[in-house]
Protein backbone atom coordinates (compact mmCIF):
# COMPACT_ATOMS: atom_id res chain seq x y z
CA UNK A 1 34.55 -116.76 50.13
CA UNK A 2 32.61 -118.84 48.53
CA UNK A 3 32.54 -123.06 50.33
CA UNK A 4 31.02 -125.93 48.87
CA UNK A 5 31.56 -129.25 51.43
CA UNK A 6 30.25 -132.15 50.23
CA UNK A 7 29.45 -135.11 52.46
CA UNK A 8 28.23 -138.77 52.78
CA UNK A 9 30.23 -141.04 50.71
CA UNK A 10 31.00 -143.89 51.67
CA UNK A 11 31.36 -147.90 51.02
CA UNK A 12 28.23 -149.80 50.18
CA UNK A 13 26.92 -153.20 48.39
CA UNK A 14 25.41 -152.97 45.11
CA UNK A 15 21.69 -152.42 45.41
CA UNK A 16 22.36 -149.97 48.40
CA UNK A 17 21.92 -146.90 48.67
CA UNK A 18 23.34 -143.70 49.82
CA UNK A 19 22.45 -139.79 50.19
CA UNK A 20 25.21 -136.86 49.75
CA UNK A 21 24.94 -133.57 50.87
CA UNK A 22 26.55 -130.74 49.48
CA UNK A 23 26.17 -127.22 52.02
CA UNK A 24 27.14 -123.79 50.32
CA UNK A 25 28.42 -121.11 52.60
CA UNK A 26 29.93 -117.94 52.37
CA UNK A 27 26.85 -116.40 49.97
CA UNK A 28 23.68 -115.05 51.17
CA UNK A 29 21.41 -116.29 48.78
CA UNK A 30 20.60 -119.34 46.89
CA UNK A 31 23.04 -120.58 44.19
CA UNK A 32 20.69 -120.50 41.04
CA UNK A 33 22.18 -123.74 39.38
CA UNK A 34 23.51 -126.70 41.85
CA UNK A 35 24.90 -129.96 39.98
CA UNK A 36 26.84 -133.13 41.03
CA UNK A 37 29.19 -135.01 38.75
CA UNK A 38 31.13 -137.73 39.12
CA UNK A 39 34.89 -138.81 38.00
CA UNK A 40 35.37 -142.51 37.91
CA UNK A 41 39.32 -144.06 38.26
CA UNK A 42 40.72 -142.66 34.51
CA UNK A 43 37.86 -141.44 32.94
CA UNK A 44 36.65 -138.06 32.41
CA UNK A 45 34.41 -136.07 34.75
CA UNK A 46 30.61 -136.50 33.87
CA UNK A 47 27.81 -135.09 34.91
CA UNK A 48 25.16 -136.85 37.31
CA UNK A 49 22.43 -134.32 37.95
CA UNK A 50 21.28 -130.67 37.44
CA UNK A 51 18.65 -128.48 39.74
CA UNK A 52 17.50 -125.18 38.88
CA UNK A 53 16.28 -122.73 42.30
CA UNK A 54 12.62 -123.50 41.25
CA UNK A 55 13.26 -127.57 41.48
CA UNK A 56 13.96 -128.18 37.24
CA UNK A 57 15.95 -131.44 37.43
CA UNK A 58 17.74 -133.67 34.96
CA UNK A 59 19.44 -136.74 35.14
CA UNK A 60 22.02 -138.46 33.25
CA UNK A 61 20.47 -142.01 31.44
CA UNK A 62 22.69 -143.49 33.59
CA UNK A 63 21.16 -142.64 36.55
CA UNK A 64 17.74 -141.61 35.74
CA UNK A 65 15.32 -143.79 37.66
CA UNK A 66 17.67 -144.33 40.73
CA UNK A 67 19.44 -140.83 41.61
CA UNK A 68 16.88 -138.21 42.86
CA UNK A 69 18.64 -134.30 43.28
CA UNK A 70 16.90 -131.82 45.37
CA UNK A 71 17.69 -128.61 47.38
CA UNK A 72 16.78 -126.66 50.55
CA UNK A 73 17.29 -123.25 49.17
CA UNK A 74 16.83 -121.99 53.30
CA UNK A 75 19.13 -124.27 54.28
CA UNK A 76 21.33 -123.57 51.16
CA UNK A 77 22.38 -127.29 50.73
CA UNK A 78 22.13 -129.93 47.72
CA UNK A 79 21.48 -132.95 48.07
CA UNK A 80 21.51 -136.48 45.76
CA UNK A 81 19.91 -139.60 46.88
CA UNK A 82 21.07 -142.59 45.33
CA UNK A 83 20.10 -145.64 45.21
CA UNK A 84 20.01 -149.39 43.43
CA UNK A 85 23.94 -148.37 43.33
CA UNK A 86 25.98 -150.46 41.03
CA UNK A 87 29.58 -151.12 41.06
CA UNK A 88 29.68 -148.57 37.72
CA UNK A 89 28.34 -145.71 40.04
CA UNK A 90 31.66 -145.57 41.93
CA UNK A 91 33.69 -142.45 41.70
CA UNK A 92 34.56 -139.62 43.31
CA UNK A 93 31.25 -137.36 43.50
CA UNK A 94 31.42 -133.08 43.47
CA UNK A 95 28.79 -130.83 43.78
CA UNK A 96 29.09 -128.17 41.47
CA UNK A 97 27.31 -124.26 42.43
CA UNK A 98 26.84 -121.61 39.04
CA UNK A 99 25.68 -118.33 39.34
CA UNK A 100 25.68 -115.88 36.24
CA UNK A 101 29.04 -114.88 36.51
CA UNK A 102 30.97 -117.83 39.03
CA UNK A 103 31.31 -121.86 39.05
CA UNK A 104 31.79 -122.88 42.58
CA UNK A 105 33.03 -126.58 43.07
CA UNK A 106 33.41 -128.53 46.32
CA UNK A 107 36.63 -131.07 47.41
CA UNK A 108 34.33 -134.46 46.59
CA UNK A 109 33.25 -137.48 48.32
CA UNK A 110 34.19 -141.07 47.32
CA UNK A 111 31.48 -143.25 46.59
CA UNK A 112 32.86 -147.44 46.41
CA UNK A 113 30.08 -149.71 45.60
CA UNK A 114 31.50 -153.70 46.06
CA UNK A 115 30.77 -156.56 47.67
């Protein structure tokens, strides 16, 4: 069975920063796309970040220039550095796995930014 546990959320102070971690288990090879969105108190679930197996990333505008995605394909783990948060980057964040044929998703991590 496939396990995506996502960790390192947390409370910080606007212009902080923070770095989840998302490890994959239960599969013996690298997941071939890993993403993180985010779902903020009543709006819809968005998405953050995309990385392809060979390192292809994209970014949201929203983030782009403060979030940085990247993955240890050995260690099969995602992760997303964050940082400059602002108060509009809090929401629940969940790494997301898709192979050709599954979507994996993982419990998510609450991210507060607030002073």
């Amino acid at each position: 069975q496939v396990q995506l546990v996502e960790s390192g959320g947390g409370l910080v102070q606007p212009g902080g920063s923070l770095r989840l971690s998302c490890v994959v288990s239960g599969i013996s090879v690298s997941i071939p796309v890993m993403k993180w969105y985010r779902q903020a108190p009543g709006k819809q679930r968005e998405s953050v970040a995309f990385i392809s197996r060979g390192g292809t990333t994209i970014y949201a505008d929203s983030v782009k220039g403060r979030f940085t995605i990247s993955r240890d394909n050995a260690k099969n783990t995602a992760y997303l550095q964050m940082n400059n948060l602002k108060p509009e980057d809090t929401a629940i964040y969940y790494c997301n796995g898709n192979s050709a044929s599954n979507a994996y998703w993982g419990q998510g991590t609450q991210v507060t930014v607030s002073s």
